[in-house]
Every structure is written in structure tokens, then in C-alpha cells.
PDB file of N, CA and C in Angstrom:
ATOM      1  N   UNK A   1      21.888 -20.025 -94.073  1.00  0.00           N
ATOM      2  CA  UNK A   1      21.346 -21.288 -94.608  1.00  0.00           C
ATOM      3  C   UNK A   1      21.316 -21.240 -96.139  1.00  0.00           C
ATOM      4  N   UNK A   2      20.608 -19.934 -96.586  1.00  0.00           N
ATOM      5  CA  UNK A   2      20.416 -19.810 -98.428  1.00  0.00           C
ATOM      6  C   UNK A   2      21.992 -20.046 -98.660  1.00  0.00           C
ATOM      7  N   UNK A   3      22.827 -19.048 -98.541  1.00  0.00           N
ATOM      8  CA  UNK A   3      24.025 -19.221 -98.747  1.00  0.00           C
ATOM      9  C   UNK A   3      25.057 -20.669 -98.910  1.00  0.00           C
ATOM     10  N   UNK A   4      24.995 -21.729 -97.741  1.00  0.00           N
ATOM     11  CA  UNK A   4      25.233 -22.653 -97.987  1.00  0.00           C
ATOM     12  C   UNK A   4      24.910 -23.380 -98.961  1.00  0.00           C
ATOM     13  N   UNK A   5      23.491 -23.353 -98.937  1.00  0.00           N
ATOM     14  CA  UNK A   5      22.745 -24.161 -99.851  1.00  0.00           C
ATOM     15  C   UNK A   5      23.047 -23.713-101.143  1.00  0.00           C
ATOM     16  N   UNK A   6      23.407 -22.517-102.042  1.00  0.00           N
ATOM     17  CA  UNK A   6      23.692 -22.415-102.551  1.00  0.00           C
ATOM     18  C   UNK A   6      25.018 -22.708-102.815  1.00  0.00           C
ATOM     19  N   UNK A   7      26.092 -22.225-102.012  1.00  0.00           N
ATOM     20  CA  UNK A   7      27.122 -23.434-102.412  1.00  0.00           C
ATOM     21  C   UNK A   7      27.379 -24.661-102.810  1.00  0.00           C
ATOM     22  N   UNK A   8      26.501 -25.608-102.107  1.00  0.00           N
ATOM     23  CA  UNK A   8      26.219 -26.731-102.276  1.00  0.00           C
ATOM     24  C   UNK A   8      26.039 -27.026-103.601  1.00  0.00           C
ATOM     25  N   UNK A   9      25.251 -25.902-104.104  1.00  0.00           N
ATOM     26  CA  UNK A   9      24.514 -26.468-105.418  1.00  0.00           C
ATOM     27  C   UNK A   9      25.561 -26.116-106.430  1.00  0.00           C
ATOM     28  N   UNK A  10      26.436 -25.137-106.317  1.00  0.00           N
ATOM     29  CA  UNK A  10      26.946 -24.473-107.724  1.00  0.00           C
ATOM     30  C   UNK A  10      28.232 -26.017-107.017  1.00  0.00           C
ATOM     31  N   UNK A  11      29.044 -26.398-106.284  1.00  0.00           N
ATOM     32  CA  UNK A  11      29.954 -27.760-106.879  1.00  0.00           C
ATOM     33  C   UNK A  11      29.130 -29.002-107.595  1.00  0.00           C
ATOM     34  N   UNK A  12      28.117 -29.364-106.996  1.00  0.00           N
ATOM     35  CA  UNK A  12      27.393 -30.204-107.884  1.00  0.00           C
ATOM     36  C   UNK A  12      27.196 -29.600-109.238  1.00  0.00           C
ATOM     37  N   UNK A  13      26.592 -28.492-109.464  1.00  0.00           N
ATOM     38  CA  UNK A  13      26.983 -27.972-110.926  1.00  0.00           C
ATOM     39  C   UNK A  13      28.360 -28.606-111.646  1.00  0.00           C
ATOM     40  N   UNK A  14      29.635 -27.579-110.785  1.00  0.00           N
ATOM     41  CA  UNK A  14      30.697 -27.880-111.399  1.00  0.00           C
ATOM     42  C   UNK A  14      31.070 -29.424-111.853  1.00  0.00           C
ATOM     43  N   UNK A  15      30.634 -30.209-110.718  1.00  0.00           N
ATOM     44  CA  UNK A  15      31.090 -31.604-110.761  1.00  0.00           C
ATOM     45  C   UNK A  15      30.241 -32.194-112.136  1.00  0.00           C
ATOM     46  N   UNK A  16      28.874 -31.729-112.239  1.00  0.00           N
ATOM     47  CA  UNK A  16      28.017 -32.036-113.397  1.00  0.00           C
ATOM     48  C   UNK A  16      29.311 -31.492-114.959  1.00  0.00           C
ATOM     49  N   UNK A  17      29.527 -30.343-114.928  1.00  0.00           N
ATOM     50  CA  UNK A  17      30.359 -29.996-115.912  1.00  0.00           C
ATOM     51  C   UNK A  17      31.625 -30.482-116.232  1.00  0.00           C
ATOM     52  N   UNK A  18      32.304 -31.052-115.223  1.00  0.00           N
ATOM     53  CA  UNK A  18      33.165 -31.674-115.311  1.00  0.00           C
ATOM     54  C   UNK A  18      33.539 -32.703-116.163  1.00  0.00           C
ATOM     55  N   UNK A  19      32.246 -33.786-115.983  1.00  0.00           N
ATOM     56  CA  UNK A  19      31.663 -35.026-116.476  1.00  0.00           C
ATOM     57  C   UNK A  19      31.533 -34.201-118.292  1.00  0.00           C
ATOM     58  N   UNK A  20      31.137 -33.602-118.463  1.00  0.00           N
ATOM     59  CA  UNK A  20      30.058 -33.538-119.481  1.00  0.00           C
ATOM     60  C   UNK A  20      31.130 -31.757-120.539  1.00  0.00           C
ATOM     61  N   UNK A  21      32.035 -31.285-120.230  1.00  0.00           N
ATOM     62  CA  UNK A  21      32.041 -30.444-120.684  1.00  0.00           C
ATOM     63  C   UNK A  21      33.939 -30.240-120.344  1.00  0.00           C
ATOM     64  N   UNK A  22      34.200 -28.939-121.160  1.00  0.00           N
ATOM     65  CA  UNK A  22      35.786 -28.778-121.117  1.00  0.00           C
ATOM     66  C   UNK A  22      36.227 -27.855-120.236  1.00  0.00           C
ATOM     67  N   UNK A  23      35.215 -27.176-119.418  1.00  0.00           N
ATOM     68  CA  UNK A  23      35.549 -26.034-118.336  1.00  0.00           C
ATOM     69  C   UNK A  23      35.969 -26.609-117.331  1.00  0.00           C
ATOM     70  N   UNK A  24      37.352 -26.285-116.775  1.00  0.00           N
ATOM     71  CA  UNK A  24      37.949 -27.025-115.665  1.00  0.00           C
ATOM     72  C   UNK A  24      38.264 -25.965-114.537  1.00  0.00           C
ATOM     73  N   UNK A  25      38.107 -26.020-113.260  1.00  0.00           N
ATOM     74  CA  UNK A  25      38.555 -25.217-112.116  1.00  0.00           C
ATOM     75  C   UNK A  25      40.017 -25.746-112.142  1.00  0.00           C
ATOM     76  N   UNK A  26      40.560 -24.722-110.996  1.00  0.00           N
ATOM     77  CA  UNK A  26      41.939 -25.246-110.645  1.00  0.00           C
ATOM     78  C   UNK A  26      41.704 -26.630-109.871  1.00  0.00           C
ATOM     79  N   UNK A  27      40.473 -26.554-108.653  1.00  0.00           N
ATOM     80  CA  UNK A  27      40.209 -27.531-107.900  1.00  0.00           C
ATOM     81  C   UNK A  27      40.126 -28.633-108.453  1.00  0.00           C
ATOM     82  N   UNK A  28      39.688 -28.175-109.898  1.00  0.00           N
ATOM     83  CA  UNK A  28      39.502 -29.795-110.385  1.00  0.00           C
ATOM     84  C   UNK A  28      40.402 -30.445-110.954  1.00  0.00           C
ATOM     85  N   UNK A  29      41.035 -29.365-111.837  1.00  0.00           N
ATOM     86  CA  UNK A  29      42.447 -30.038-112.335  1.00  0.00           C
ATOM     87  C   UNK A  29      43.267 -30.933-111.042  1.00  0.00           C
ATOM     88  N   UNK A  30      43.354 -30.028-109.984  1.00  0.00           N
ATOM     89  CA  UNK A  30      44.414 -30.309-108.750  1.00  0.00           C
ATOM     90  C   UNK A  30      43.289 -31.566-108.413  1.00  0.00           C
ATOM     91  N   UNK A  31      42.230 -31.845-108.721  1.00  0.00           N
ATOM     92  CA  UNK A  31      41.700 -32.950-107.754  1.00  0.00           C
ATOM     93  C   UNK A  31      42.197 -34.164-108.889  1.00  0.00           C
ATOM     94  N   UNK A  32      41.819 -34.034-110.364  1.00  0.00           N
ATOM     95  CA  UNK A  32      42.453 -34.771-111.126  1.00  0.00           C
ATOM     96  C   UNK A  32      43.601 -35.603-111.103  1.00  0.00           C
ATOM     97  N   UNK A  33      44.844 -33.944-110.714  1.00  0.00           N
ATOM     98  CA  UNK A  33      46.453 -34.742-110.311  1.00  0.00           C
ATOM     99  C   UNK A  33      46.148 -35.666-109.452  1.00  0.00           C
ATOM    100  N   UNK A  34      45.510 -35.148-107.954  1.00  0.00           N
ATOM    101  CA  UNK A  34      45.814 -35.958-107.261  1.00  0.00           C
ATOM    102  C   UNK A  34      44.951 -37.567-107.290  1.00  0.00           C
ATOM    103  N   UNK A  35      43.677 -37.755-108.450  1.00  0.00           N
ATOM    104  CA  UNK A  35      43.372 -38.815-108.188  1.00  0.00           C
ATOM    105  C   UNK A  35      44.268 -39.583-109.434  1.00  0.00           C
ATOM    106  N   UNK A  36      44.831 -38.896-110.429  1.00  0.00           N
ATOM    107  CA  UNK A  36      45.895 -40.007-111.093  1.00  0.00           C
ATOM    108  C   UNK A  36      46.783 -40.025-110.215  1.00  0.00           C
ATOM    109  N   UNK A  37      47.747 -39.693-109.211  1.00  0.00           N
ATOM    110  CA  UNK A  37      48.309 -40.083-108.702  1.00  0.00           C
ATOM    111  C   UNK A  37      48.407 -41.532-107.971  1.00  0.00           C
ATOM    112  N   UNK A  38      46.960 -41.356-107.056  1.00  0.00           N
ATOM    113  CA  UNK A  38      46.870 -42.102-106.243  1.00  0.00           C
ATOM    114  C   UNK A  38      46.368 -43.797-107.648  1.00  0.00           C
ATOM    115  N   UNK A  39      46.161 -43.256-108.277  1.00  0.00           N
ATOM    116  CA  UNK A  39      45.664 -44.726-109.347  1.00  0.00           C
ATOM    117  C   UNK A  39      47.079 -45.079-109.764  1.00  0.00           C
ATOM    118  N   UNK A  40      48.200 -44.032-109.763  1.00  0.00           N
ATOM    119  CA  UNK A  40      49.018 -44.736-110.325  1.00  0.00           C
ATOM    120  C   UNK A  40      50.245 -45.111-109.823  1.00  0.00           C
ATOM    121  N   UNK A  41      49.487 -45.136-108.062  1.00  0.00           N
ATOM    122  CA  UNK A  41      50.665 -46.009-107.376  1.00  0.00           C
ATOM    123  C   UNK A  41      50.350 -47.033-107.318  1.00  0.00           C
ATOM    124  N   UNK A  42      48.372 -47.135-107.198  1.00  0.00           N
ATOM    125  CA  UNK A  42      48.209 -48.778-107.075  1.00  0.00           C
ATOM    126  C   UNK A  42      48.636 -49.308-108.278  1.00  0.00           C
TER     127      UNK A  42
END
């Protein structure tokens, strides 16, 4: 249960840093590509 929950918390972290700062995961870059992608078919 701790374990999860702690997962939980450190992506909301990341996602907080994301917004607000220049440290990027791969996940996020790769989530990046794929949401310009999808913006730039519509």
C-alpha cells in the first residue's frame, strides 16, 4: 500500500515539475511527442 502510494505521489511531483521547471523524464518528453502529434493532426 505505502509503496504505491508513494508512487503515486513522486508522478504528481514530476507532473508538478514539468509545469513549473526544466527537468524532463524520457516519459515526459515521449508523452510531449506524442501529445504534439496528436494536436497536430487535428
Amino acid at each position: 500500500m505505502e509503496d504505491d502510494y508513494g508512487r503515486d505521489d513522486q508522478q504528481s511531483d514530476s507532473g508538478s515539475e514539468k509545469d513549473g521547471g526544466p527537468q524532463l523524464t524520457p516519459m515526459d518528453r515521449l508523452f510531449q511527442h506524442v501529445v504534439s502529434d496528436k494536436l497536430g493532426e487535428r
